[in-house]
N, C-alpha and C. Protein backbone atom coordinates (compact mmCIF):
# COMPACT_ATOMS: atom_id res chain seq x y z
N UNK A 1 0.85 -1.18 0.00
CA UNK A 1 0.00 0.00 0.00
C UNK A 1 0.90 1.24 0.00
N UNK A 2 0.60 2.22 -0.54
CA UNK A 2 1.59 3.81 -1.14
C UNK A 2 1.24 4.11 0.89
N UNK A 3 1.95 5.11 0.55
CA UNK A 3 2.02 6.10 1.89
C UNK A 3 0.34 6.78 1.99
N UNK A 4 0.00 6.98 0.48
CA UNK A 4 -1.17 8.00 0.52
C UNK A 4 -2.33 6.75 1.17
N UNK A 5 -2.18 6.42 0.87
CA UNK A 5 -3.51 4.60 0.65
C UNK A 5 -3.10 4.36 2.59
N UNK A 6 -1.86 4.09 2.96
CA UNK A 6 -2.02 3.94 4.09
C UNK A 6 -2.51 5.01 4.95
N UNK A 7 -1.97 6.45 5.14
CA UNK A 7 -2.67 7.56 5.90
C UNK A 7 -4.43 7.57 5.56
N UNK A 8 -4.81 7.42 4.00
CA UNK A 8 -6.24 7.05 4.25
C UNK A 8 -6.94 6.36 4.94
N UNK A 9 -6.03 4.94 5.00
CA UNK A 9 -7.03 3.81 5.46
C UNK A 9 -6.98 3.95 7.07
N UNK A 10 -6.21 4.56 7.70
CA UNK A 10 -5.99 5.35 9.14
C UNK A 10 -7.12 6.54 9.38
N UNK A 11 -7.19 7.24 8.44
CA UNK A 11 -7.91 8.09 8.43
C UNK A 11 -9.61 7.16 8.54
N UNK A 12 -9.69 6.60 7.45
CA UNK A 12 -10.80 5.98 7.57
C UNK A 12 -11.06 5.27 8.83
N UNK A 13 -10.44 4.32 9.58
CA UNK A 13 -10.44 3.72 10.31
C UNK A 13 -10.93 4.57 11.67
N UNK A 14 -10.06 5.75 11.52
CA UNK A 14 -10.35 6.91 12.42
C UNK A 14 -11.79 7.65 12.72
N UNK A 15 -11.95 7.89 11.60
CA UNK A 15 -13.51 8.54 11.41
C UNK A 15 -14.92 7.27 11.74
N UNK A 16 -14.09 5.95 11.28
CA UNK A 16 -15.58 5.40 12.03
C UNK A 16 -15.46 5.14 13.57
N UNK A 17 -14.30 5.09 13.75
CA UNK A 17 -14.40 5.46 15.34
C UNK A 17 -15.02 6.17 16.02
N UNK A 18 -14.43 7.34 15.30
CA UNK A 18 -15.55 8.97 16.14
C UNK A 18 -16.88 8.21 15.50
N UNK A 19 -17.26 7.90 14.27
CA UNK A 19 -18.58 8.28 14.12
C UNK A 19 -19.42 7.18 14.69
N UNK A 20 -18.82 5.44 15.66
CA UNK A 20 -19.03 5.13 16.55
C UNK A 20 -19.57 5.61 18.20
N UNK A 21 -18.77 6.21 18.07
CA UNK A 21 -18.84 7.42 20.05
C UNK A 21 -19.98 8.29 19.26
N UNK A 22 -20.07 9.00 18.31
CA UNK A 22 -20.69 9.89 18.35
C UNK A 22 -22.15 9.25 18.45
N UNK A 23 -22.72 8.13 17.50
CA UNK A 23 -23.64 7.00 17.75
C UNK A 23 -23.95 6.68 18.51
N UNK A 24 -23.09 6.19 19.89
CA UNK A 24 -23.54 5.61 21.14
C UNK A 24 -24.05 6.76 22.38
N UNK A 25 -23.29 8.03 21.80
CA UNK A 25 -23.51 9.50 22.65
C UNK A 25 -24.64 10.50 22.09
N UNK A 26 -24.96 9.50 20.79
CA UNK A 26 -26.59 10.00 20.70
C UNK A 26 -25.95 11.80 19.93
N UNK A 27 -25.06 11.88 19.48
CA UNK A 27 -24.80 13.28 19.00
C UNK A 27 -24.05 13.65 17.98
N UNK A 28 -24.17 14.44 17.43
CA UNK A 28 -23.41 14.61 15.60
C UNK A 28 -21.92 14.55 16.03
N UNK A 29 -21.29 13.92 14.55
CA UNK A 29 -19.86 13.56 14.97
C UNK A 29 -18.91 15.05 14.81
N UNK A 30 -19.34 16.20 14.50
CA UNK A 30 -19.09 17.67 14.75
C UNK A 30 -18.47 18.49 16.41
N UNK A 31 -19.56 17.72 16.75
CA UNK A 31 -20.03 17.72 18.18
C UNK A 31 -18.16 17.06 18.98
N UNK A 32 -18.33 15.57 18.78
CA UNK A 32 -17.19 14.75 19.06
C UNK A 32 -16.12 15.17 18.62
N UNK A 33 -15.67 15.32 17.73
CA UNK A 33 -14.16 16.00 17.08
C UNK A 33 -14.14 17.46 17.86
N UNK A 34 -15.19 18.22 17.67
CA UNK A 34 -14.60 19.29 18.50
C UNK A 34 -14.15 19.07 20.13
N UNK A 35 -14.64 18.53 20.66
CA UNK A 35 -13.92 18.04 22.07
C UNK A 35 -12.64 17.62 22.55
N UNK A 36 -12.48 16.97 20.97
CA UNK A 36 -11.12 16.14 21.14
C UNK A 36 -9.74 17.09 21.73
N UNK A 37 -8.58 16.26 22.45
CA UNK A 37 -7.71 16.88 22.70
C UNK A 37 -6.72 17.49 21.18
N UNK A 38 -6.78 16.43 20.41
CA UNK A 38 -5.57 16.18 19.40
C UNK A 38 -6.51 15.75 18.02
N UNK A 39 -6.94 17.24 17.05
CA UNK A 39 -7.52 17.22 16.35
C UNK A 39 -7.08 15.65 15.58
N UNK A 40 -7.76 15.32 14.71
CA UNK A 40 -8.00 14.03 13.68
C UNK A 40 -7.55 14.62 12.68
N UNK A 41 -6.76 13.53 11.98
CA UNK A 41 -6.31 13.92 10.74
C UNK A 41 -7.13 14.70 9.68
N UNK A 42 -6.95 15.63 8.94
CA UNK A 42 -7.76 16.21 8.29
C UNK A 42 -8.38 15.40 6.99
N UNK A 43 -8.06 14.76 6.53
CA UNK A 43 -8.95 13.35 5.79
C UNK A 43 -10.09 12.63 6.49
N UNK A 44 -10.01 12.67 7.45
CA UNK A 44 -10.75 11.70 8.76
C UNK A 44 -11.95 12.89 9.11
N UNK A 45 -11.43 14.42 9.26
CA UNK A 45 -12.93 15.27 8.82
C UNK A 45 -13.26 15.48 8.22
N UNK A 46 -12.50 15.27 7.21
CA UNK A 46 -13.26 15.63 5.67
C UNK A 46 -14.69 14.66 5.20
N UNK A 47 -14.22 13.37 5.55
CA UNK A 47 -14.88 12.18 5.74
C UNK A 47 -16.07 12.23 6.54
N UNK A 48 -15.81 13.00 7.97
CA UNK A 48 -17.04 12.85 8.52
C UNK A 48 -17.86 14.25 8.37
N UNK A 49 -17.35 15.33 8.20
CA UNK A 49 -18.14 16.53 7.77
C UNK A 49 -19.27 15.91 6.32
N UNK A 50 -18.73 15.33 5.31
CA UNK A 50 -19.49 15.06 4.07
C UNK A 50 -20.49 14.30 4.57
N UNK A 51 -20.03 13.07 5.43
CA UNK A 51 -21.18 12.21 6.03
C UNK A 51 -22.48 12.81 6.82
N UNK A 52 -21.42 13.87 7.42
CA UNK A 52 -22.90 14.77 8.54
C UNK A 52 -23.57 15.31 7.48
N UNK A 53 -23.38 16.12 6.87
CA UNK A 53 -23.94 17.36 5.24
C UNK A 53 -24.70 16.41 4.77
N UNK A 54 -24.11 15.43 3.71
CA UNK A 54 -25.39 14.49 3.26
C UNK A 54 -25.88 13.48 3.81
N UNK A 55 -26.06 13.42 5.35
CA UNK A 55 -26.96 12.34 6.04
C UNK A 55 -28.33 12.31 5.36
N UNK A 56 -28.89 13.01 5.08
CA UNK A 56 -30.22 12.66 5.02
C UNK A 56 -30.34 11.67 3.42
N UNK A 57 -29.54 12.48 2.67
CA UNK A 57 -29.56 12.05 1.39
C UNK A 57 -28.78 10.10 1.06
N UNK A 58 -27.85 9.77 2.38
CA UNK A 58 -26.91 8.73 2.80
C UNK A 58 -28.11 8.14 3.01
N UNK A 59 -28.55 8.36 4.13
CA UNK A 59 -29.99 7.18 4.93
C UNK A 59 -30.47 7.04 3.89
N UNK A 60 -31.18 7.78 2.71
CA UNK A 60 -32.25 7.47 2.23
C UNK A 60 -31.63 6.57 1.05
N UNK A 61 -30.06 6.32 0.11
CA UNK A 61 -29.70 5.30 -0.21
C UNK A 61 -29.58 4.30 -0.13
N UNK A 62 -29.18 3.73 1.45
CA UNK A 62 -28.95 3.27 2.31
C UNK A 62 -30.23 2.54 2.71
N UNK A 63 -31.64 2.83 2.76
CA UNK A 63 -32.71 2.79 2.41
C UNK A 63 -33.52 1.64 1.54
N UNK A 64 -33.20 2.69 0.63
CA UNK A 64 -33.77 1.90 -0.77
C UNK A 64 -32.96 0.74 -1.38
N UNK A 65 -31.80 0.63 -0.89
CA UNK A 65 -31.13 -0.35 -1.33
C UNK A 65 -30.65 -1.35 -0.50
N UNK A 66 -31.37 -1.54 0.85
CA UNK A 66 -31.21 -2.28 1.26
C UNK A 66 -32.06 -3.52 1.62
N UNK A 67 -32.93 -3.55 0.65
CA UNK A 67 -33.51 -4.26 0.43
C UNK A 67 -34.54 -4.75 1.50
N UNK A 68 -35.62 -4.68 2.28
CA UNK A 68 -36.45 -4.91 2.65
C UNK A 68 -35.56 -4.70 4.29
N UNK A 69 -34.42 -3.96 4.73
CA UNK A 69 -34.00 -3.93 6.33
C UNK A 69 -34.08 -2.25 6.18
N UNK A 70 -35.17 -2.08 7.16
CA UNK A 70 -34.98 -0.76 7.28
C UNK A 70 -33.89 -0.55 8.08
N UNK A 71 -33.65 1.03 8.00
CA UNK A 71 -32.06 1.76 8.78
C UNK A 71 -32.13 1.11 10.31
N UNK A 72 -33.06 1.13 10.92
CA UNK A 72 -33.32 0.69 12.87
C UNK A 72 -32.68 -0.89 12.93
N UNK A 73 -33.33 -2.00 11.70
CA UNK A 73 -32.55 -3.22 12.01
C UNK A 73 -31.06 -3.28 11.40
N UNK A 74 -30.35 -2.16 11.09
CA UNK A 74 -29.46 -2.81 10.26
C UNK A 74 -28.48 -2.89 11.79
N UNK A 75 -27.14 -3.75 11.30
CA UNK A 75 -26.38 -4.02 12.76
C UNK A 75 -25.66 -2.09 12.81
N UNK A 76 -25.07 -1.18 13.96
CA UNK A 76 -24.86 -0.29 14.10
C UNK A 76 -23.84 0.21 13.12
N UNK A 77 -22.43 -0.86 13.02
CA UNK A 77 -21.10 -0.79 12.46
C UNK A 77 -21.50 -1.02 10.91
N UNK A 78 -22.34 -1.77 10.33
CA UNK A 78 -22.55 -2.14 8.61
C UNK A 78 -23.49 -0.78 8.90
N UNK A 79 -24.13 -0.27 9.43
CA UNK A 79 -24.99 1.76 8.86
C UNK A 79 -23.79 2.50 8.92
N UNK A 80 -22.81 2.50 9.71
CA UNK A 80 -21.85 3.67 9.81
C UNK A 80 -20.67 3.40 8.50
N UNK A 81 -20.51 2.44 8.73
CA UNK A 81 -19.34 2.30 7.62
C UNK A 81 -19.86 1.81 6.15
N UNK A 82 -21.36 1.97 5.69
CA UNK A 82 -21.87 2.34 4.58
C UNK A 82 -21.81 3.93 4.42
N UNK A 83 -22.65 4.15 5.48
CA UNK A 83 -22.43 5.69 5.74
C UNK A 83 -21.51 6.76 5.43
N UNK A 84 -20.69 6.30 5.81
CA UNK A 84 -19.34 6.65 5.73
C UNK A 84 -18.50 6.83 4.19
N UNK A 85 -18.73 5.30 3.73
CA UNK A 85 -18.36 5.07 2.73
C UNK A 85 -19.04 6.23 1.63
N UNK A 86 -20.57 6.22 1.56
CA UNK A 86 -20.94 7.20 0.99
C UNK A 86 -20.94 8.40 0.97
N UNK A 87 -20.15 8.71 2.14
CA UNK A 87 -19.77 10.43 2.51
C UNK A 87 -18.28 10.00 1.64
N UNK A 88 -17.79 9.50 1.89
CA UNK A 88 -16.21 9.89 0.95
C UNK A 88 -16.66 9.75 -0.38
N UNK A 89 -17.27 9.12 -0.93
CA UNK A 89 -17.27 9.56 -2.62
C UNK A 89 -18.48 10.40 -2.89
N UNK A 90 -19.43 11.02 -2.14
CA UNK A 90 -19.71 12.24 -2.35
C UNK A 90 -18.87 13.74 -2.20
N UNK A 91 -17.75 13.45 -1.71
CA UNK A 91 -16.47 13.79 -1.61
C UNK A 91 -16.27 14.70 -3.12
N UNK A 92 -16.12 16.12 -3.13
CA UNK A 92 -15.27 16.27 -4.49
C UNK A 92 -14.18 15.52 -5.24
N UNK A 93 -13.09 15.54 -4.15
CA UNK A 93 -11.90 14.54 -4.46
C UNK A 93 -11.94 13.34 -4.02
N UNK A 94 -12.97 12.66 -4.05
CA UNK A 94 -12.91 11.12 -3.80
C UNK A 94 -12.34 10.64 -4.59
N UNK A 95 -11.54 9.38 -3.45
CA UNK A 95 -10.72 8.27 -4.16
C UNK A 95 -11.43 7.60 -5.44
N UNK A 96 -11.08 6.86 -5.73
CA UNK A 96 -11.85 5.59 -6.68
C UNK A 96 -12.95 4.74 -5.74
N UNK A 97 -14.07 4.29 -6.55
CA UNK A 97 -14.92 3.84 -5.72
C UNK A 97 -14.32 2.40 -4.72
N UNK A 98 -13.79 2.03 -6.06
CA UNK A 98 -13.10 0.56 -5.94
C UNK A 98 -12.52 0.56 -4.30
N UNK A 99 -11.69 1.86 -4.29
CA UNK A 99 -10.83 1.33 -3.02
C UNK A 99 -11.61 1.85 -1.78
N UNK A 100 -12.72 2.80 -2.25
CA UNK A 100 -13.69 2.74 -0.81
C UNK A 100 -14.99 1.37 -0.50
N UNK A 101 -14.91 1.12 -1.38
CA UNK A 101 -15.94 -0.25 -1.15
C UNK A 101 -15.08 -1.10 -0.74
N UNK A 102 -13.40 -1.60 -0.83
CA UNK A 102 -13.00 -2.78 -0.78
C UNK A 102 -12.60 -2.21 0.82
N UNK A 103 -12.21 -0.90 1.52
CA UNK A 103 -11.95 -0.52 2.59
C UNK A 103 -13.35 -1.20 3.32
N UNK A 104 -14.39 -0.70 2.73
CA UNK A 104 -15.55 -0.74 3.71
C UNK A 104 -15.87 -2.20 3.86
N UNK A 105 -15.76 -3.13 3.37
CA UNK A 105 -15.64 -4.28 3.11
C UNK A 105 -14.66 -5.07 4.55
N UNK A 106 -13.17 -4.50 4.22
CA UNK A 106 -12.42 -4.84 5.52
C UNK A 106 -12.82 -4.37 6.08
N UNK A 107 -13.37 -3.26 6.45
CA UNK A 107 -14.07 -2.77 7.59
C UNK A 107 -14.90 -4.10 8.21
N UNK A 108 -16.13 -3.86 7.39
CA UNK A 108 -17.01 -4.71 7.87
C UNK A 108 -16.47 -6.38 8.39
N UNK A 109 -15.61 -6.99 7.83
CA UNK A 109 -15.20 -7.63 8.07
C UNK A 109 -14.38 -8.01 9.60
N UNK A 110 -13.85 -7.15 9.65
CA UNK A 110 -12.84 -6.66 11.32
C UNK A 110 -14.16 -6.42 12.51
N UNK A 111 -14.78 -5.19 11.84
CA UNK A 111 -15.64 -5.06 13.35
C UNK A 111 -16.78 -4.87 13.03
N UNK A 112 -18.25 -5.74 12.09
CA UNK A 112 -19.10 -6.29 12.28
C UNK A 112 -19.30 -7.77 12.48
N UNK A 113 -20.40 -8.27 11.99
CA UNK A 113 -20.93 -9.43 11.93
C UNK A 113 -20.09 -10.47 10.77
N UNK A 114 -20.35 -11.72 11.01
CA UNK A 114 -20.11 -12.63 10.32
C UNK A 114 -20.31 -12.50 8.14
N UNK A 115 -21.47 -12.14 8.35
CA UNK A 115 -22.38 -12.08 6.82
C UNK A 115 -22.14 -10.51 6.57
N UNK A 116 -21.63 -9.60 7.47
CA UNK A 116 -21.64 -7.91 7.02
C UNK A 116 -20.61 -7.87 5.90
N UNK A 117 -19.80 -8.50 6.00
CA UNK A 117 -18.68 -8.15 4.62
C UNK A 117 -19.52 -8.64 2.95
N UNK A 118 -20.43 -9.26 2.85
CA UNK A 118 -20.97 -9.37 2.07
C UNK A 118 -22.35 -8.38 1.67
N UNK A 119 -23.25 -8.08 3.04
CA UNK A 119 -23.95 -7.85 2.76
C UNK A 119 -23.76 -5.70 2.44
N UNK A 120 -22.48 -5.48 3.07
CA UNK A 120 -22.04 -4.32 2.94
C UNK A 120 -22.11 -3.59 1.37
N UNK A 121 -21.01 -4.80 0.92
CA UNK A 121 -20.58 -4.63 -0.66
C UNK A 121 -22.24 -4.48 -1.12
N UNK A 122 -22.74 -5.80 -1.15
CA UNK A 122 -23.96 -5.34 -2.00
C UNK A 122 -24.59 -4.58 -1.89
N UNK A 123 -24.70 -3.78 -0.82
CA UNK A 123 -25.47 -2.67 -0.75
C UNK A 123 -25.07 -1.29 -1.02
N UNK A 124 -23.55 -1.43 -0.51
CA UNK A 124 -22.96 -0.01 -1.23
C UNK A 124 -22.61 0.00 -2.78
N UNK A 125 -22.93 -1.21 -3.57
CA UNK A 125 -22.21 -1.28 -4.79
C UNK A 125 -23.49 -0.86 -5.57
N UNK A 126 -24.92 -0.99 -5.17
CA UNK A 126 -26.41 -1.07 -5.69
C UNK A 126 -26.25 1.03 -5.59
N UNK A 127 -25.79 1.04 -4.14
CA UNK A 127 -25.94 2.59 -3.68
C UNK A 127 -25.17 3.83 -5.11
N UNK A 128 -23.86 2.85 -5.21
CA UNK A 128 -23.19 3.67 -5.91
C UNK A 128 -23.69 4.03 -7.49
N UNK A 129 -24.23 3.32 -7.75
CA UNK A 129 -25.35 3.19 -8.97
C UNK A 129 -25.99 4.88 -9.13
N UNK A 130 -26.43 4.97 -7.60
CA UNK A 130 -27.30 5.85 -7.87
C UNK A 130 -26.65 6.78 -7.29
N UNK A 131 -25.63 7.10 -7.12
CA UNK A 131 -24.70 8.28 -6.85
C UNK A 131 -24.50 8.94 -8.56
N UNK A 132 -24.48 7.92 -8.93
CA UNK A 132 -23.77 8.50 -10.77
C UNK A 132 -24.93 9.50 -11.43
C-alpha cells in the first residue's frame, strides 16, 4: 500500500471510530471532534463533515437499497461504515470507488458481523449506482 492509501485507510479507520462514540452518545460527529484533545487527521474530517452534510440524502440510499431492512434493524457498524463510505465519494476529491468499497468491506469484516462483509458490498455497490 503507497504512503497515501495507508494515511487514508488510518484516516478511515479513524472517522468510524468517532462516528461510533458519536452514535452511542446520541450526538453529531461535529459535536465529538470538537472536544477532542488532538484534532483528527484532516482526511478523517473531511470524511465525517461530508457524512454529517449528506446524512439525510446517505440514509435514504442506504434505504432503498437495502432491500427490505430498514435503517433501525441494520447491525450499528454495517450503517456507519456504509455511511461513511458514501460520505467519501460524495467527496469532491474522492478516491476511486473501488478502493472505498473494498476498505468498507475490511471494515465490515474486522468489526461487524459474520455475513456484514458481504452484505455491505452489495449494498454499497447497488448505492453507488445511484450516486452517478
Amino acid at each position: 500500500m503507497s504512503e497515501l492509501g495507508q494515511r487514508r485507510h488510518l484516516a478511515r479507520e479513524r472517522a468510524l471510530e468517532l462516528a461510533y462514540e458519536a452514535s452511542m452518545k446520541g450526538r453529531p460527529f461535529s459535536s465529538i471532534v470538537s472536544e477532542l484533545v488532538v484534532t483528527p487527521d484532516k482526511y478523517t474530517v473531511s470524511i465525517l463533515t461530508s457524512t454529517e452534510k449528506n446524512r439525510s440524502r446517505i440514509e435514504e440510499l442506504i434505504a432503498e437499497n437495502s432491500h427490505e431492512w430498514t435503517l433501525d434493524r441494520l447491525a450499528l457498524m454495517d450503517r456507519l461504515i456504509m455511511s461513511l463510505a458514501l460520505g467519501e465519494l460524495i467527496m469532491d476529491d474522492a478516491p476511486p470507488v473501488a478502493v472505498v468499497l473494498d476498505e468498507s468491506v475490511e471494515f465490515a469484516k474486522i468489526y461487524s458481523t459474520e455475513g456484514s462483509a458481504s452484505f455491505v458490498n452489495g449494498v454499497l455497490a447497488t448505492c453507488v449506482e445511484h450516486l452517478k
